[in-house]
Protein backbone atom coordinates (compact mmCIF):
# COMPACT_ATOMS: atom_id res chain seq x y z
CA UNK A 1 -41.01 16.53 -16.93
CA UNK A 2 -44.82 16.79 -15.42
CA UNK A 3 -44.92 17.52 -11.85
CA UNK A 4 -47.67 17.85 -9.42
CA UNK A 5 -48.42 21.30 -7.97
CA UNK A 6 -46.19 22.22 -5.14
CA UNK A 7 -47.83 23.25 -1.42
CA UNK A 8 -46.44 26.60 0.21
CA UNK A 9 -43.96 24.64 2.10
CA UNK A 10 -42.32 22.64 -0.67
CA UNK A 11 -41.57 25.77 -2.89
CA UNK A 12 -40.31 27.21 0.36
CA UNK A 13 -38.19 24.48 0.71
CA UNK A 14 -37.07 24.49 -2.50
CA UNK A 15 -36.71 28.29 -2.59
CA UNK A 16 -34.42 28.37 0.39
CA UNK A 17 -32.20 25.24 -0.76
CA UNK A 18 -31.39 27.69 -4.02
CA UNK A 19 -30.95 30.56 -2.07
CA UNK A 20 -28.99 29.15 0.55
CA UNK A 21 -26.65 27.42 -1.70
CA UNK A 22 -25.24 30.54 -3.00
CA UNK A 23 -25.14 32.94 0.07
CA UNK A 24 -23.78 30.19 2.71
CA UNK A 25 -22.13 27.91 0.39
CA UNK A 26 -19.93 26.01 3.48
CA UNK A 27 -23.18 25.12 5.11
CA UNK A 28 -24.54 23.42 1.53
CA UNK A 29 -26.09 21.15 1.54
CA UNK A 30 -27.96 22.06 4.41
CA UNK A 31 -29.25 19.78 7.57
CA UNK A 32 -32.39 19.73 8.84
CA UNK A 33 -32.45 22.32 11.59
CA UNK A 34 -30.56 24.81 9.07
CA UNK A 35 -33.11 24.57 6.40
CA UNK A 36 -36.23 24.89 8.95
CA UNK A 37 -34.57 28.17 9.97
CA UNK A 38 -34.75 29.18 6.60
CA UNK A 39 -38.07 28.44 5.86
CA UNK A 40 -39.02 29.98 9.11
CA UNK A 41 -37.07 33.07 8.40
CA UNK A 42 -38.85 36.15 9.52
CA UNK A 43 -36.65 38.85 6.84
CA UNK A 44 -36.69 38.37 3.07
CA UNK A 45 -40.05 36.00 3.24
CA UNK A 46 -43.46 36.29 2.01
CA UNK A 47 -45.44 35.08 3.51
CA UNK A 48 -43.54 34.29 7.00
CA UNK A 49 -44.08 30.62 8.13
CA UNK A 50 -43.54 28.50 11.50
CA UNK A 51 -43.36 25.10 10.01
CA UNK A 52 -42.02 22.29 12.41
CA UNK A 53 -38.69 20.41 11.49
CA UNK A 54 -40.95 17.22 11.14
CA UNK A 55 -43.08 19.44 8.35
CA UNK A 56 -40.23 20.42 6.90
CA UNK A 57 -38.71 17.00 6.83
CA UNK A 58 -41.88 15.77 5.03
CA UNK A 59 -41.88 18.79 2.16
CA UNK A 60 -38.61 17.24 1.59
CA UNK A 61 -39.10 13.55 1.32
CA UNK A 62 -41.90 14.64 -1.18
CA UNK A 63 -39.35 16.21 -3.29
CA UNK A 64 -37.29 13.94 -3.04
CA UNK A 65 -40.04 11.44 -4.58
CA UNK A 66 -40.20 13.82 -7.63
CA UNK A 67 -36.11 13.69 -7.85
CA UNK A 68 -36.06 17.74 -7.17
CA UNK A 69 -34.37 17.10 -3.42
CA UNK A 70 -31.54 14.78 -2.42
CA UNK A 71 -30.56 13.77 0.64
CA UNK A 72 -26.29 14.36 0.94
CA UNK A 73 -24.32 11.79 1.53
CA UNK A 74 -20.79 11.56 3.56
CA UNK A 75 -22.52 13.02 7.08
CA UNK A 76 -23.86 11.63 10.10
CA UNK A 77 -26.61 14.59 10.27
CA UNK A 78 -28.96 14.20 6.81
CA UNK A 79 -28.44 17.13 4.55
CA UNK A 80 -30.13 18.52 1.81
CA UNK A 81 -29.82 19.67 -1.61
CA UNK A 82 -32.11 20.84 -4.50
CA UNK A 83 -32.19 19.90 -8.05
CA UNK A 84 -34.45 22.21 -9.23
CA UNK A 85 -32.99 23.42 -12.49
CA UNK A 86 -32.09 20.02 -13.50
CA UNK A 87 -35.24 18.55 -13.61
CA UNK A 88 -37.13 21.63 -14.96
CA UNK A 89 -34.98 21.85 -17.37
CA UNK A 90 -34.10 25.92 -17.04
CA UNK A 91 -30.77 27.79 -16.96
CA UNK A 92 -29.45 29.27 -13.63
CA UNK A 93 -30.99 32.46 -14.17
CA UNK A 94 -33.95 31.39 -14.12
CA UNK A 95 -33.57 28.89 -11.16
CA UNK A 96 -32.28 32.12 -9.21
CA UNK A 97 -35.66 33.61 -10.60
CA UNK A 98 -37.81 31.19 -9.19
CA UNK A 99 -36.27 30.72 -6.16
CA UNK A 100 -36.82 34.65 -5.41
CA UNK A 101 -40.49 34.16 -6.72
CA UNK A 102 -41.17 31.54 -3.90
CA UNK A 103 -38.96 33.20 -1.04
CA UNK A 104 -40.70 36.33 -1.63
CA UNK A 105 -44.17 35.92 -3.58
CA UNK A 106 -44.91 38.52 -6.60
CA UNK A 107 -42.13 41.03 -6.99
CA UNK A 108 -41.63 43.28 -10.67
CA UNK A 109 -38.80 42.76 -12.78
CA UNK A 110 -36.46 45.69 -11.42
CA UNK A 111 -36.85 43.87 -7.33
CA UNK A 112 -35.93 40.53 -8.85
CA UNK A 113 -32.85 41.45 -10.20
CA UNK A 114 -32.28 43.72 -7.24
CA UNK A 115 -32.92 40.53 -5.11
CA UNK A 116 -31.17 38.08 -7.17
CA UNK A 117 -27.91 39.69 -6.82
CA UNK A 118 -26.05 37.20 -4.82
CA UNK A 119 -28.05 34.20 -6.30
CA UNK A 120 -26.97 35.59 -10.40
CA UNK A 121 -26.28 39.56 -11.31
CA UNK A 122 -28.45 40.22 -13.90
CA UNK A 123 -26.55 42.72 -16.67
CA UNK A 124 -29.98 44.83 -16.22
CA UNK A 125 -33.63 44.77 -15.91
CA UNK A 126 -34.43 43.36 -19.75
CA UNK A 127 -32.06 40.37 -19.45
CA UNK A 128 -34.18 39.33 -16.00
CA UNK A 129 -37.06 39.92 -18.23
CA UNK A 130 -35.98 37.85 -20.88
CA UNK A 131 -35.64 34.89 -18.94
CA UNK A 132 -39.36 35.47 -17.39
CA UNK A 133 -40.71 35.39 -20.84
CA UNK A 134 -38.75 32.19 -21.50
CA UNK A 135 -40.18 30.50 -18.26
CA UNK A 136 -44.17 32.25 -18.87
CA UNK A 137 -43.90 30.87 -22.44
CA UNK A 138 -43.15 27.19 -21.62
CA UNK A 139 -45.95 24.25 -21.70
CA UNK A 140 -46.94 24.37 -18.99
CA UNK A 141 -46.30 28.04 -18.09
CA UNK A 142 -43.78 28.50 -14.88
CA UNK A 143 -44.05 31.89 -14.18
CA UNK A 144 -47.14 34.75 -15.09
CA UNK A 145 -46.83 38.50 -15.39
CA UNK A 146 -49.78 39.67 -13.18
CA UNK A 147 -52.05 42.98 -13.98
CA UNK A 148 -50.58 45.96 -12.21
CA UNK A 149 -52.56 46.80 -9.10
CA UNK A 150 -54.37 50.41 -8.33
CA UNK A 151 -51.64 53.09 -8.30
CA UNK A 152 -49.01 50.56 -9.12
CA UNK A 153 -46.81 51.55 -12.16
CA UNK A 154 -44.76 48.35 -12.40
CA UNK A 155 -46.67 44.70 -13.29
CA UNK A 156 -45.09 42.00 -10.87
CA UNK A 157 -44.65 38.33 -11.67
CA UNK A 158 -45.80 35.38 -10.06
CA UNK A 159 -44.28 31.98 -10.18
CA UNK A 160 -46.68 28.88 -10.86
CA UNK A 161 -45.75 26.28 -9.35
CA UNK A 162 -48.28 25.91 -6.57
CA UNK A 163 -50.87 26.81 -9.10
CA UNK A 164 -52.50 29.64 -10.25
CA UNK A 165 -52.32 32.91 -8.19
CA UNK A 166 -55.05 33.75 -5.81
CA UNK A 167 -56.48 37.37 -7.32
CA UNK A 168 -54.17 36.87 -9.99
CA UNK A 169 -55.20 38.79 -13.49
CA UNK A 170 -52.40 38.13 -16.45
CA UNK A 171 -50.84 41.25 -17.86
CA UNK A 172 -51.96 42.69 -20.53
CA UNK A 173 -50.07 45.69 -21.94
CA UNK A 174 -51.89 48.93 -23.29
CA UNK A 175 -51.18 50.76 -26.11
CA UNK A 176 -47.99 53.11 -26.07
CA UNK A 177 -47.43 52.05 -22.69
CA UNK A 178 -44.01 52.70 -21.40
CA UNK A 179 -44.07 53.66 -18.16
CA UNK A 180 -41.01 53.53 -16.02
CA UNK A 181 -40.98 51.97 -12.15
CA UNK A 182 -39.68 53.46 -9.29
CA UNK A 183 -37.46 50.15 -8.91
CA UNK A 184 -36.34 50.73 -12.83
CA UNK A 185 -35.01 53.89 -11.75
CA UNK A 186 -33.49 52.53 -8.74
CA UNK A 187 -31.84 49.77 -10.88
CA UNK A 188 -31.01 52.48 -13.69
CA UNK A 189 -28.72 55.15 -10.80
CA UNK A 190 -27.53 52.12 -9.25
CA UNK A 191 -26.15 50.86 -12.68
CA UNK A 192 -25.10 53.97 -13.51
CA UNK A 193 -22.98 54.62 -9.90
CA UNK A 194 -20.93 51.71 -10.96
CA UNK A 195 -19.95 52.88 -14.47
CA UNK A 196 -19.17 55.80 -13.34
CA UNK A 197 -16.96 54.23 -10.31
CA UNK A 198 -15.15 51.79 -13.07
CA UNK A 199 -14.71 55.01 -15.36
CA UNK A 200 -12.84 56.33 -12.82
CA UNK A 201 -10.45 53.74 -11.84
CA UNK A 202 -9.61 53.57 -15.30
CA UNK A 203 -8.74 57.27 -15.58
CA UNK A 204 -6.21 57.06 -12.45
CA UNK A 205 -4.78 53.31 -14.07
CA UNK A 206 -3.95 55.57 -17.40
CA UNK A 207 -2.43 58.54 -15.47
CA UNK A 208 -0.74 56.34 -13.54
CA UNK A 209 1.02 54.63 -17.23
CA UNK A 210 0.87 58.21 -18.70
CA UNK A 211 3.47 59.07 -15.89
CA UNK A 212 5.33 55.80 -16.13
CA UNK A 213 6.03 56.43 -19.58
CA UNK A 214 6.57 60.45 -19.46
CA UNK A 215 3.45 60.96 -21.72
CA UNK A 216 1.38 63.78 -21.31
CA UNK A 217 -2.24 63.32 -21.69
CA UNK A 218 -4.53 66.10 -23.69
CA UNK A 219 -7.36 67.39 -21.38
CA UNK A 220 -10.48 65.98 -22.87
């Protein structure tokens, strides 16, 4: 489906309808007043925004005229709800993806899957990067990998969807690059705390059958 390029306040919108839907699921779809809050939301934003609940109100009624917002039904206060990945046509993943991409602006592949972590957990940093190839590949693009900036060591990505990005140079990789992030290694320990957490739990769960059963269990 062709759509229109989005202004800053409808891809916030949007943005916080997806997030919102999986961190405070009992307040989905969201009213009015709740989703302003969100937009307005002075943690987790870039860049911050005051937008009035009448602005708000008419981001959404825009959407709504391009079938990505609907209004709930069974309320007497009007609530909200997105349909972002419907009408785009993507996966989950990469709804959670953009979302992140609007709440936030540019962020490299290791802070997107930290970030996404209550939206989808991402296995590790290549499967988030898979689906932001799928999405940069499409016709028209959805997403662009952006040049990394001076002293940087990580490109970020940049969604689309309100057009091309300001100071925005596409990616290009160099020769032999491979280069690993400060977030990569963040993501890599923090991956590697949790196997190491599971490994254990499953040592005491088979001394705890070893004894059941009177086996004794050979020292590694």
């Amino acid at each position: 489906m062709s759509l229109r390029v989005f202004t800053p306040l409808e891809a916030r919108v949007l943005g916080v309808l997806v997030e919102k839907q999986a961190t405070v699921p009992d307040s989905y779809p969201l009213s009015l007043n709740t989703l302003t809050m969100g937009c307005n939301q002075k943690t987790a934003r870039d860049p911050v925004m005051n937008a009035t609940e009448a602005e708000v109100l008419s981001a959404a009624d825009s959407l709504k005229a391009m079938s990505l917002v609907f209004e709930g039904s069974g309320s007497r206060v009007v609530r909200f709800e997105h349909n972002l990945g419907r009408v785009l046509g993507v996966p989950s993943q990469s709804v959670a993806l953009l979302a992140l991409l609007m709440l936030r602006g540019p962020l490299t592949a290791a802070e997107l899957r930290l970030y996404t972590e209550r939206l989808h957990r991402f296995a590790d940093i290549s499967s988030v990067e898979g689906f932001l190839d799928e999405l940069a590949e499409r016709e028209p693009p959805l997403v662009v990998k952006l040049a990394r900036g001076a002293g940087a060591r990580e490109a970020r990505w940049a969604h689309l969807l309100c057009g091309e990005v300001a100071g925005g140079t596409p990616w290009v990789a160099s020769a032999g690059e491979q280069s690993v992030s400060l977030g990569e290694l963040a993501a890599l320990k923090a991956e590697q705390t949790r196997l190491a957490a599971e490994v254990q739990t499953l040592k005491e769960q088979l001394g705890q059958l070893a004894a059941e059963l009177g086996v004794t269990l050979k020292a590694p």
